[in-house]
Protein backbone atom coordinates (compact mmCIF):
# COMPACT_ATOMS: atom_id res chain seq x y z
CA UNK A 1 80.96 -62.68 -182.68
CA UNK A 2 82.25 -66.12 -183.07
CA UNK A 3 82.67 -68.17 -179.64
CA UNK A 4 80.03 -66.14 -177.94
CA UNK A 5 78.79 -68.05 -175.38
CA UNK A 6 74.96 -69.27 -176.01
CA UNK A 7 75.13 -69.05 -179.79
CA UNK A 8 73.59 -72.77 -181.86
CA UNK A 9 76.03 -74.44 -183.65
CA UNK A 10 79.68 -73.11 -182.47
CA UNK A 11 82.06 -75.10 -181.14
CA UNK A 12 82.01 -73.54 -177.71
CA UNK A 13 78.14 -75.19 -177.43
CA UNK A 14 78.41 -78.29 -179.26
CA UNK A 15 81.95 -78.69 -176.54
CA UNK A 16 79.46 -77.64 -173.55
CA UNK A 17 76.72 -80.09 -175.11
CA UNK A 18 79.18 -82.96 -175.13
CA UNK A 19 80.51 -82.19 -171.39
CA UNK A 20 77.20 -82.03 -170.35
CA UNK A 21 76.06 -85.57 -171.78
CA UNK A 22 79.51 -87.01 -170.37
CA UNK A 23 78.89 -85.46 -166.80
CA UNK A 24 75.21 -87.02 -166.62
CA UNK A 25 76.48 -90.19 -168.19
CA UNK A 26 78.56 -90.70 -165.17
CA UNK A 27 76.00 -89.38 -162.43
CA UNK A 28 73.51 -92.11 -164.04
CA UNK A 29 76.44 -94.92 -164.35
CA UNK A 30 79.39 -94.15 -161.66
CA UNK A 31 82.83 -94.26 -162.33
CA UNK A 32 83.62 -94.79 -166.49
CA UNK A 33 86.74 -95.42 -168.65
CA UNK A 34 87.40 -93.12 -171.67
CA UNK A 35 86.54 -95.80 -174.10
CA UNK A 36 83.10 -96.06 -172.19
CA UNK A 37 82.08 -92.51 -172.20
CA UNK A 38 82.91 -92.49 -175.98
CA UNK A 39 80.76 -95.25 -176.97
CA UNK A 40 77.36 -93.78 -174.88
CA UNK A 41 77.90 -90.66 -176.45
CA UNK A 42 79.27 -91.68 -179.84
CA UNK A 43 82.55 -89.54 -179.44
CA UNK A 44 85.81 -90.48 -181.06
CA UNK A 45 88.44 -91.93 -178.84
CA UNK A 46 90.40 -88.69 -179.18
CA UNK A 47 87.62 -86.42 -178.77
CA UNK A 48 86.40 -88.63 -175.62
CA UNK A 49 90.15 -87.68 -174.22
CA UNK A 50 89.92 -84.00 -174.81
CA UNK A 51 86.65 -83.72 -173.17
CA UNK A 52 88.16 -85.59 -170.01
CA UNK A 53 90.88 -83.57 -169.86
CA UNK A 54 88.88 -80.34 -170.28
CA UNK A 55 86.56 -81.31 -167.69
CA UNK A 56 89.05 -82.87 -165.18
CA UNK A 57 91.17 -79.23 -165.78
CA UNK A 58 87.76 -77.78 -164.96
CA UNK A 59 87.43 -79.38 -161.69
CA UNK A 60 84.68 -81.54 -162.49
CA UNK A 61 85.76 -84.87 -163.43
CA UNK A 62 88.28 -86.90 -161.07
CA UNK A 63 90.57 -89.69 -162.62
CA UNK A 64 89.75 -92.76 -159.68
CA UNK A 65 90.92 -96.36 -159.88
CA UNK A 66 91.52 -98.64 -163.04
CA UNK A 67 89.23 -101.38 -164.63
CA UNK A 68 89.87 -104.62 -163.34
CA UNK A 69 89.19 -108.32 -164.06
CA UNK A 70 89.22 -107.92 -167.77
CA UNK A 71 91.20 -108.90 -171.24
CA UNK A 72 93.89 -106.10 -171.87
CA UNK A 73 95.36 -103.45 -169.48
CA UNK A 74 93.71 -101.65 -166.89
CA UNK A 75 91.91 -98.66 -167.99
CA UNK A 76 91.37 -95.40 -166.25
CA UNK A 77 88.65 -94.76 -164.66
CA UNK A 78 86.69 -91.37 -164.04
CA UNK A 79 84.16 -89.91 -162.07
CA UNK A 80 82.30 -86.92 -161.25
CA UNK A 81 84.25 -84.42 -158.59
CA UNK A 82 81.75 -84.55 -155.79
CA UNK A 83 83.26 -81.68 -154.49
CA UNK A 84 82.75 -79.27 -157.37
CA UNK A 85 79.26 -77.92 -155.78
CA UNK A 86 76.93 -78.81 -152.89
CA UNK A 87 73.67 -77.93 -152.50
CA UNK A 88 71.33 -77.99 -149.21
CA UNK A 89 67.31 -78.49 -148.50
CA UNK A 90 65.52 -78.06 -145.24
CA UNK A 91 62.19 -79.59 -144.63
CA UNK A 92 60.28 -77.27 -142.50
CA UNK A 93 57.22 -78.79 -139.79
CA UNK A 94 55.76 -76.74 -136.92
CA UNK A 95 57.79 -78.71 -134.55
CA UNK A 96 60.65 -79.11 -136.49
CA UNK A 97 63.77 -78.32 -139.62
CA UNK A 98 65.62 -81.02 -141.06
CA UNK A 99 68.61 -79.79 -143.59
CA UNK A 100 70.80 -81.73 -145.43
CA UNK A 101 73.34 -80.54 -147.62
CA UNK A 102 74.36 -83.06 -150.92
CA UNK A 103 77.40 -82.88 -152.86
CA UNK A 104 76.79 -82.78 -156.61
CA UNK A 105 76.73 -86.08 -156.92
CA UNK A 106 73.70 -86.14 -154.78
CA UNK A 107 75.31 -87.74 -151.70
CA UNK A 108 73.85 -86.72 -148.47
CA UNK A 109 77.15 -85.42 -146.52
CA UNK A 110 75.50 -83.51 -143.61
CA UNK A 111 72.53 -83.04 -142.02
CA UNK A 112 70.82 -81.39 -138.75
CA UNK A 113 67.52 -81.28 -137.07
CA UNK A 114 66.47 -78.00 -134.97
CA UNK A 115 63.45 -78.37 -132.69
CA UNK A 116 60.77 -75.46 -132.90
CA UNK A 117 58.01 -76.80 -130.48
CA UNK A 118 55.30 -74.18 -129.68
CA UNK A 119 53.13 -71.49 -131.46
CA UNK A 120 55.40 -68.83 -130.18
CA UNK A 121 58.74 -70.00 -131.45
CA UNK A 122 61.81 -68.73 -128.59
CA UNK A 123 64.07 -67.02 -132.02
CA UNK A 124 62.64 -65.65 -135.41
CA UNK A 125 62.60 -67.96 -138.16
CA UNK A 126 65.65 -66.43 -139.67
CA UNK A 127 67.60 -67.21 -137.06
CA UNK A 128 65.73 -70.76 -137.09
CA UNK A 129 66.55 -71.16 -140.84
CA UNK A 130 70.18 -69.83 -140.45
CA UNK A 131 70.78 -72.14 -137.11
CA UNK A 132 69.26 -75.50 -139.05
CA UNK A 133 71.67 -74.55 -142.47
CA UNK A 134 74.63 -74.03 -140.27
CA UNK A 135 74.15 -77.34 -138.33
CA UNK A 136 74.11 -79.57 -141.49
CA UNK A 137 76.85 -77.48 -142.95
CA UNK A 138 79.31 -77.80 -140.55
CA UNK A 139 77.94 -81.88 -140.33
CA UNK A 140 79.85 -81.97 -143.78
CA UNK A 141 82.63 -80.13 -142.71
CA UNK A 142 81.94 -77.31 -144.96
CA UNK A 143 81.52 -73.61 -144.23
CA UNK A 144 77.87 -71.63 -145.61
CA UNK A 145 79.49 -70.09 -148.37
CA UNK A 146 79.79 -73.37 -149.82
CA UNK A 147 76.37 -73.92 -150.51
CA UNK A 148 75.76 -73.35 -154.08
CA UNK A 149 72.03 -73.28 -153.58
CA UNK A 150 68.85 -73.82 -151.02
CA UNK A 151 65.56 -75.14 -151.34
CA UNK A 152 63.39 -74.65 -148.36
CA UNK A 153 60.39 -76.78 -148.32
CA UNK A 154 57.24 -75.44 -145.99
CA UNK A 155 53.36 -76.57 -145.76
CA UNK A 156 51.32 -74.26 -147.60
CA UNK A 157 52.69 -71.89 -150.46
CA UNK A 158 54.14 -68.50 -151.03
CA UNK A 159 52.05 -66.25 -153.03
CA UNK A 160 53.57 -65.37 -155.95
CA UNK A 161 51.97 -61.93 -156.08
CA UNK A 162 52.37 -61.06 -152.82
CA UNK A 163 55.41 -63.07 -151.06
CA UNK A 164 53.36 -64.09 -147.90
CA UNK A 165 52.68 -68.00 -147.03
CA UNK A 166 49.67 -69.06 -147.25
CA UNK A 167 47.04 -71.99 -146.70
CA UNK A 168 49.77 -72.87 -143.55
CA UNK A 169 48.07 -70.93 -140.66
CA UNK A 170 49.67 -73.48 -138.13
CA UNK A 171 53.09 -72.57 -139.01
CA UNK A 172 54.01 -69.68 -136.25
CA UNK A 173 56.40 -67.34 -137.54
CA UNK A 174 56.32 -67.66 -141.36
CA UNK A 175 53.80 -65.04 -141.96
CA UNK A 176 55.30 -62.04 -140.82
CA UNK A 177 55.58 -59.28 -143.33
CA UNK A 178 58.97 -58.89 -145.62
CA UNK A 179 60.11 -62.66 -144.38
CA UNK A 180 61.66 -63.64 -147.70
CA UNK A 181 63.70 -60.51 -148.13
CA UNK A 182 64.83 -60.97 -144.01
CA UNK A 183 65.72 -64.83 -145.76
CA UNK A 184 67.15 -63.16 -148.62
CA UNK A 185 69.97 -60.66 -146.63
CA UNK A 186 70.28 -63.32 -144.22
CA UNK A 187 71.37 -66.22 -146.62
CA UNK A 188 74.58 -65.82 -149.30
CA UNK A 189 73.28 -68.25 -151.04
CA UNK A 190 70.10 -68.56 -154.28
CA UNK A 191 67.05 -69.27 -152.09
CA UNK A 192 64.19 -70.95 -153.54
CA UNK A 193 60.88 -71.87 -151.76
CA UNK A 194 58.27 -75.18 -152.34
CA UNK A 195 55.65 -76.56 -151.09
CA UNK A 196 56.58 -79.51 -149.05
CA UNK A 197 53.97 -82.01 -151.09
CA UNK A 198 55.29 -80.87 -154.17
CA UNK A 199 59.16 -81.11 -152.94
CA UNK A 200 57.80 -84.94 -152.49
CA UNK A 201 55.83 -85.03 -155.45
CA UNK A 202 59.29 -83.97 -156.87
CA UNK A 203 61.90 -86.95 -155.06
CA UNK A 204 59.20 -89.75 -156.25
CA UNK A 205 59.44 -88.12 -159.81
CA UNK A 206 63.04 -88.36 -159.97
CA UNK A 207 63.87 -91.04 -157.33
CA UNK A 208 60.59 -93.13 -156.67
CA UNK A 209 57.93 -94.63 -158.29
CA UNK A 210 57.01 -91.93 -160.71
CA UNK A 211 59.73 -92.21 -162.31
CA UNK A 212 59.36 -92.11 -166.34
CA UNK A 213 55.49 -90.61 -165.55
CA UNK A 214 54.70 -87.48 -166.89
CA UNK A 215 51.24 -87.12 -165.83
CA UNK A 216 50.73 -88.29 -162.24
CA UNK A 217 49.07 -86.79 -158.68
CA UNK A 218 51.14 -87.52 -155.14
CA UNK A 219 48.32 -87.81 -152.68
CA UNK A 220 50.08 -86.90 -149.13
CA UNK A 221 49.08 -87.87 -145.74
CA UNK A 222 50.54 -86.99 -143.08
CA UNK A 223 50.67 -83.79 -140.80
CA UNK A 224 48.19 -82.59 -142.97
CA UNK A 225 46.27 -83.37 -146.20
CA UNK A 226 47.06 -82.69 -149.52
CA UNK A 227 48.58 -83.05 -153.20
CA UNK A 228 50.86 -82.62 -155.75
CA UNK A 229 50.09 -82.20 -158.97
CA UNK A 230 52.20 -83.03 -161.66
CA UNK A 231 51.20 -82.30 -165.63
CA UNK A 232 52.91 -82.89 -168.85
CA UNK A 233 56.01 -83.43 -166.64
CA UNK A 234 55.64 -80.09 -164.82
CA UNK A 235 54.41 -79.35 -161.22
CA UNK A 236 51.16 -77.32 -161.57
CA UNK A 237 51.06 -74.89 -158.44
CA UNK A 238 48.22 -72.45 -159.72
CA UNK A 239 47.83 -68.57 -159.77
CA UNK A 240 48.81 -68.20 -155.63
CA UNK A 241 50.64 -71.46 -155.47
CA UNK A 242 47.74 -73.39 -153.62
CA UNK A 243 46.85 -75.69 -156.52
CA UNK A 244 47.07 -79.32 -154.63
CA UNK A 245 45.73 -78.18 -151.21
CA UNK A 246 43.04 -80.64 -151.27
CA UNK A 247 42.50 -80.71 -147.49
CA UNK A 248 39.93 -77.51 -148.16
CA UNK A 249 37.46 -79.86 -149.94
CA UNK A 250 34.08 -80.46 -149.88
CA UNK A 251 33.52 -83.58 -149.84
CA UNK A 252 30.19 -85.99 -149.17
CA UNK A 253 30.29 -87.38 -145.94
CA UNK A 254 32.12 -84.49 -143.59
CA UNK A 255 30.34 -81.10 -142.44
CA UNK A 256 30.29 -78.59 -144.79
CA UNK A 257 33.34 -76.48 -143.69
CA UNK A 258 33.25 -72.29 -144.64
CA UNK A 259 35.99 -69.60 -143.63
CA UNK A 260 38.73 -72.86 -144.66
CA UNK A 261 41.53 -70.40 -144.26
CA UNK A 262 40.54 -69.69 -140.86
CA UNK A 263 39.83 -72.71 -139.96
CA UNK A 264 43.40 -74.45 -141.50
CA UNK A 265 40.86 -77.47 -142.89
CA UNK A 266 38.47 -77.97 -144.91
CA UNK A 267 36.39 -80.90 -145.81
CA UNK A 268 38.20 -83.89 -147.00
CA UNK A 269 41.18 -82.62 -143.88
CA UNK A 270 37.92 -83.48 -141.44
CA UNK A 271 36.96 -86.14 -143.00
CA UNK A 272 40.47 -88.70 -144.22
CA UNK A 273 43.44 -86.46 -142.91
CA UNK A 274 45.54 -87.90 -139.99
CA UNK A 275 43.66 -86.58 -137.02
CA UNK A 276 40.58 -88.51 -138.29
CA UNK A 277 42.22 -91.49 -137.66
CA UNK A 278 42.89 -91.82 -134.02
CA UNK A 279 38.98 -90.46 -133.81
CA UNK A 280 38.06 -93.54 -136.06
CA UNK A 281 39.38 -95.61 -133.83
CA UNK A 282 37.68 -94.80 -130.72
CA UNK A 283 34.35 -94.96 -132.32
CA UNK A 284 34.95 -98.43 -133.35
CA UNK A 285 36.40 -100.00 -130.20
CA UNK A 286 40.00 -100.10 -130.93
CA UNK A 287 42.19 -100.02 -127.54
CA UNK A 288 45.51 -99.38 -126.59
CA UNK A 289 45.78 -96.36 -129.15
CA UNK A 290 49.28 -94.73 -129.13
CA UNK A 291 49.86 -91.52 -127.42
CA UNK A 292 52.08 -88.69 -129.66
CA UNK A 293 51.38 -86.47 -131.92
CA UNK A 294 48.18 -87.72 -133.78
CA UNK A 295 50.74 -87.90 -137.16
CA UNK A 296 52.46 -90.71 -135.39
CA UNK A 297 49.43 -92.03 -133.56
CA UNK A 298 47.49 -92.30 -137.21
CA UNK A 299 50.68 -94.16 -138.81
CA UNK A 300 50.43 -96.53 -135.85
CA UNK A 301 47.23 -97.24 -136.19
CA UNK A 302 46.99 -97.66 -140.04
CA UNK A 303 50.30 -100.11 -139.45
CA UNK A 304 48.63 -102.02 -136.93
CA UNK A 305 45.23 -102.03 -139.01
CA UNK A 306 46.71 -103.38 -142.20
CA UNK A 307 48.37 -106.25 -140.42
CA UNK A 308 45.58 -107.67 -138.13
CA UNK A 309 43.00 -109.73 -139.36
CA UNK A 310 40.27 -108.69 -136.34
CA UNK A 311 36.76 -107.00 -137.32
CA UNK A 312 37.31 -103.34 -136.07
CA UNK A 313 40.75 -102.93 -137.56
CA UNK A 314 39.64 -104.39 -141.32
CA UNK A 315 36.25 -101.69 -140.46
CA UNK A 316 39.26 -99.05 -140.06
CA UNK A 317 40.97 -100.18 -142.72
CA UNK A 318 38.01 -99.93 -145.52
CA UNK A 319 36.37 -97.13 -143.98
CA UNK A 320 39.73 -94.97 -143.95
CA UNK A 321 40.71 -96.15 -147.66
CA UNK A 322 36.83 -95.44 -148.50
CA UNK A 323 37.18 -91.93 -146.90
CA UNK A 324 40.45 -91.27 -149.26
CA UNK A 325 39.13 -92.53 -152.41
CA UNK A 326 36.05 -90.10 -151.96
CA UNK A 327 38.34 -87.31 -152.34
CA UNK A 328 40.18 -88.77 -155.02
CA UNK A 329 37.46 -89.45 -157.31
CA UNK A 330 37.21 -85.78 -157.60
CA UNK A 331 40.88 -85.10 -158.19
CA UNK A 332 40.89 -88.34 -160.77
CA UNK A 333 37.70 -86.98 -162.77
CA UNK A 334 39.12 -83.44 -163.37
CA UNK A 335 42.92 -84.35 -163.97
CA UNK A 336 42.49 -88.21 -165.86
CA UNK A 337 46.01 -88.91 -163.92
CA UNK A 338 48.32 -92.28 -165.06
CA UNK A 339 49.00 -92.61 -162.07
CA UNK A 340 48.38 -91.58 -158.38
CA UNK A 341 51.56 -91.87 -155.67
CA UNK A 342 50.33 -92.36 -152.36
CA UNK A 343 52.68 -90.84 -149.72
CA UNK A 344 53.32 -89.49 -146.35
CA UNK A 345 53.23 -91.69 -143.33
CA UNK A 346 49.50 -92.13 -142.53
CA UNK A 347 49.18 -93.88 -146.14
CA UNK A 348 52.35 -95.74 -146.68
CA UNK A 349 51.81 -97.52 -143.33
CA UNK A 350 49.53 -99.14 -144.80
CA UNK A 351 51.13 -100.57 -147.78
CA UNK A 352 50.05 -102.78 -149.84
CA UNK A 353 47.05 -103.68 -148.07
CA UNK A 354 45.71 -99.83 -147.96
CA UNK A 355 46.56 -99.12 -151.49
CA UNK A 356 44.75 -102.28 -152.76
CA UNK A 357 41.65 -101.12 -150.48
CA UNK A 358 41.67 -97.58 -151.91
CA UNK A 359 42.04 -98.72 -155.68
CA UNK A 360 39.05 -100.80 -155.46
CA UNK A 361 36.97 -97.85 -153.81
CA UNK A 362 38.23 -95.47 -156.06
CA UNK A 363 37.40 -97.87 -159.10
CA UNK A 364 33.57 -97.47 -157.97
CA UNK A 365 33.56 -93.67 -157.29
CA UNK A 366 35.37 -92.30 -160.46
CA UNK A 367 35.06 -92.72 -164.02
CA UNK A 368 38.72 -93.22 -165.10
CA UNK A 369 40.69 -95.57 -163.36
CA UNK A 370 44.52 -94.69 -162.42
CA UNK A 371 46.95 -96.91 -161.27
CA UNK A 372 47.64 -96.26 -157.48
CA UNK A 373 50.96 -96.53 -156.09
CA UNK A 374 52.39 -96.98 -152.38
CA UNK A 375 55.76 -94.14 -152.90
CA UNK A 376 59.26 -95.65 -152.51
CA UNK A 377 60.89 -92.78 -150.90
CA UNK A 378 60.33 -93.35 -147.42
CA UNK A 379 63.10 -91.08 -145.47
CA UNK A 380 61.98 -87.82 -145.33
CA UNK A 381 60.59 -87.27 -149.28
CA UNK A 382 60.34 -83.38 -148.57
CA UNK A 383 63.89 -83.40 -147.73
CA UNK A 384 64.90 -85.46 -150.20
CA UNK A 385 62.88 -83.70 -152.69
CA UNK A 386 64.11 -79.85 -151.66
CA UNK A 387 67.69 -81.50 -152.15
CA UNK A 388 66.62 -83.43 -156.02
CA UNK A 389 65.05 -79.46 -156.75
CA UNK A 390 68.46 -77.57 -155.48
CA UNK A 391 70.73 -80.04 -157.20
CA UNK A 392 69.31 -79.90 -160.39
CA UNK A 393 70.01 -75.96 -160.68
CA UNK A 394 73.02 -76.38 -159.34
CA UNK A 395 74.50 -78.80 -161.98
CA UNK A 396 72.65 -76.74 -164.77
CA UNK A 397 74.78 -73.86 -163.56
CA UNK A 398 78.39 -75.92 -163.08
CA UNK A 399 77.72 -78.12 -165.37
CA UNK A 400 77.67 -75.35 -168.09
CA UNK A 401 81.24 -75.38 -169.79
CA UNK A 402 79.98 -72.70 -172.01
CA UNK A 403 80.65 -69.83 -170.44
């Protein structure tokens, strides 16, 4: 059974092993001579030019340009074929679906947005999904069948046991019964589903400032409250996938909300999520608040707060930040997090300023004392995240010269 595919030690794996390390080498690093490639991975010159070969014969390296400005003659460089795989992502709101579609280097090359305003939504969310995958596709000049993969981020989570969404009442459409396997004839393509924090929790991991952190909780503000929560590395979703959907909350300080599922919020929602904001406001004074959906209005506000040196804007400013850092204390005290990534627009508005107000809150309220973070990925992190998720199975799958 020699050269079976999968077996330790042949040559066939130590080959794929090598391939793999040069392919990542020149994701990380961008275009690299053969000389290059053999030093970070410690190959021999001729062994450095047999995997290039075998990999450009593949389809998956591209000889491009020389080396220039140096001793010597040019040398040839190589990079990864972007066009050996693509993968796409859609971020899905109430109102709205973003999609993207990367290549494999991760190079956003088309992207679409398709409005879905109103609790009855005018087509079924297949045809939603299918219309929002088809408009980024043909943005990068590709046809569906293309696609190597999809990750389709939503609020809420899909019950392992059971395949229904839940804890995302407010998203009309997505409940109805034998949805994924509709999905599933609809799409030709691997279909995988997140939730949209942890899809964030997931482009700050690989992109932002989690990077190198394997213990760490995304706190996410926006639309609605909640968190990602990332352990030994791993995103921990739970036994239905709700783990992180710290909007249903108790918490001191907000009305003690029962039937949560019904109701689409809980505690800590009422008391520091987005629509608490605007509310805030009003009580203390503030004029001249934005009109929009209260997502935008909040982010406004918290901008505007965090830059103005008047009374009731620092009073919204340290009572929001004291409102978040009572929930936290009870997230910090059960998981001892490094490190806590604040994202979503109704907390990085805030910036610096917020973050600085809700560390020295939380350092009062809980025992251990994580570092907080304001997140660096800005753009649309569940987008960005759904595409990080779909590309990394992709290039596990391409990448693999072993077969």
């Amino acid at each position: 059974m020699a050269g079976t595919a999968g077996t330790p030690g042949t040559p066939r794996v130590l080959r794929a092993m090598n391939d793999r390390a040069a392919l990542d080498l020149l994701l990380e690093h961008g275009p690299l001579s053969r000389t290059r490639i053999g030093k970070l991975t410690g190959l021999s010159k001729p062994t450095a030019s047999q995997l290039l070969a075998r990999l450009e014969a593949a389809g998956l390296v591209l000889a491009t340009g020389t080396t220039e400005g140096r001793p010597g003659p040019n040398a040839q460089l190589y990079e990864v074929n972007p066009a050996a795989a693509y993968a796409a992502g859609l971020d899905v709101t109430p109102e709205r679906i973003i999609a993207a579609v990367a290549d494999i280097t991760g190079r956003t090359v088309g992207s679409y947005e398709l409005a879905t305003p109103g609790r009855r939504p005018a087509h079924p969310v297949v045809r939603q999904v299918t219309d929002a995958l088809d408009g980024a596709v043909k943005a990068a000049g590709l046809a569906r069948a293309d696609v190597h993969r999809l990750v389709i981020g939503t609020p809420g989570a899909f019950d392992p046991n059971t395949g229904r969404l839940r804890y995302a009442s407010h998203l009309p459409g997505w409940h109805a019964p034998n949805l994924l396997d509709d999905l599933a004839a609809a799409l030709p393509v691997p279909v995988e589903y997140e939730n949209d924090v942890n899809l964030a929790a997931v482009a700050e991991q690989r992109l932002g400032a989690a990077r190198g952190h394997e213990d760490f909780v995304l706190l996410w503000n926006e639309g609605g409250l909640g968190a990602a929560l990332v352990l030994g590395g791993r995103l921990h979703r739970g036994w239905t996938g709700g783990a992180g959907e710290v909007g249903f909350l108790p918490v001191p300080g907000a009305p003690l909300v029962r039937q949560v599922t019904k109701a689409n919020s809980g505690g800590y929602q009422e008391l520091a999520g987005s629509q608490a904001i605007p509310q805030l406001a009003r009580s203390l004074g503030i004029e001249d608040i934005p009109s929009g959906p209260y997502a935008e209005t909040a982010a406004a506000l918290v901008a505007r707060a965090a830059g103005s040196d008047d009374e009731p804007h620092r009073q919204l400013l340290q009572t929001y930040a004291t409102r978040l850092a009572t929930g936290l204390a009870s997230l910090v005290s059960v998981l001892d997090p490094e490190l806590v990534v604040l994202s979503g627009s109704s907390l990085t508005s805030g910036g610096e300023v917020l973050r600085a107000l809700v560390q020295a809150e939380l350092e009062e309220l809980a025992a251990s004392r994580p570092r907080l973070v304001v997140g660096d990925v800005r753009e649309h992190p569940v987008l960005r995240g759904a595409l990080e998720s779909a590309l990394a199975a992709t290039r596990d799958e391409v990448f693999d010269t072993s077969r």
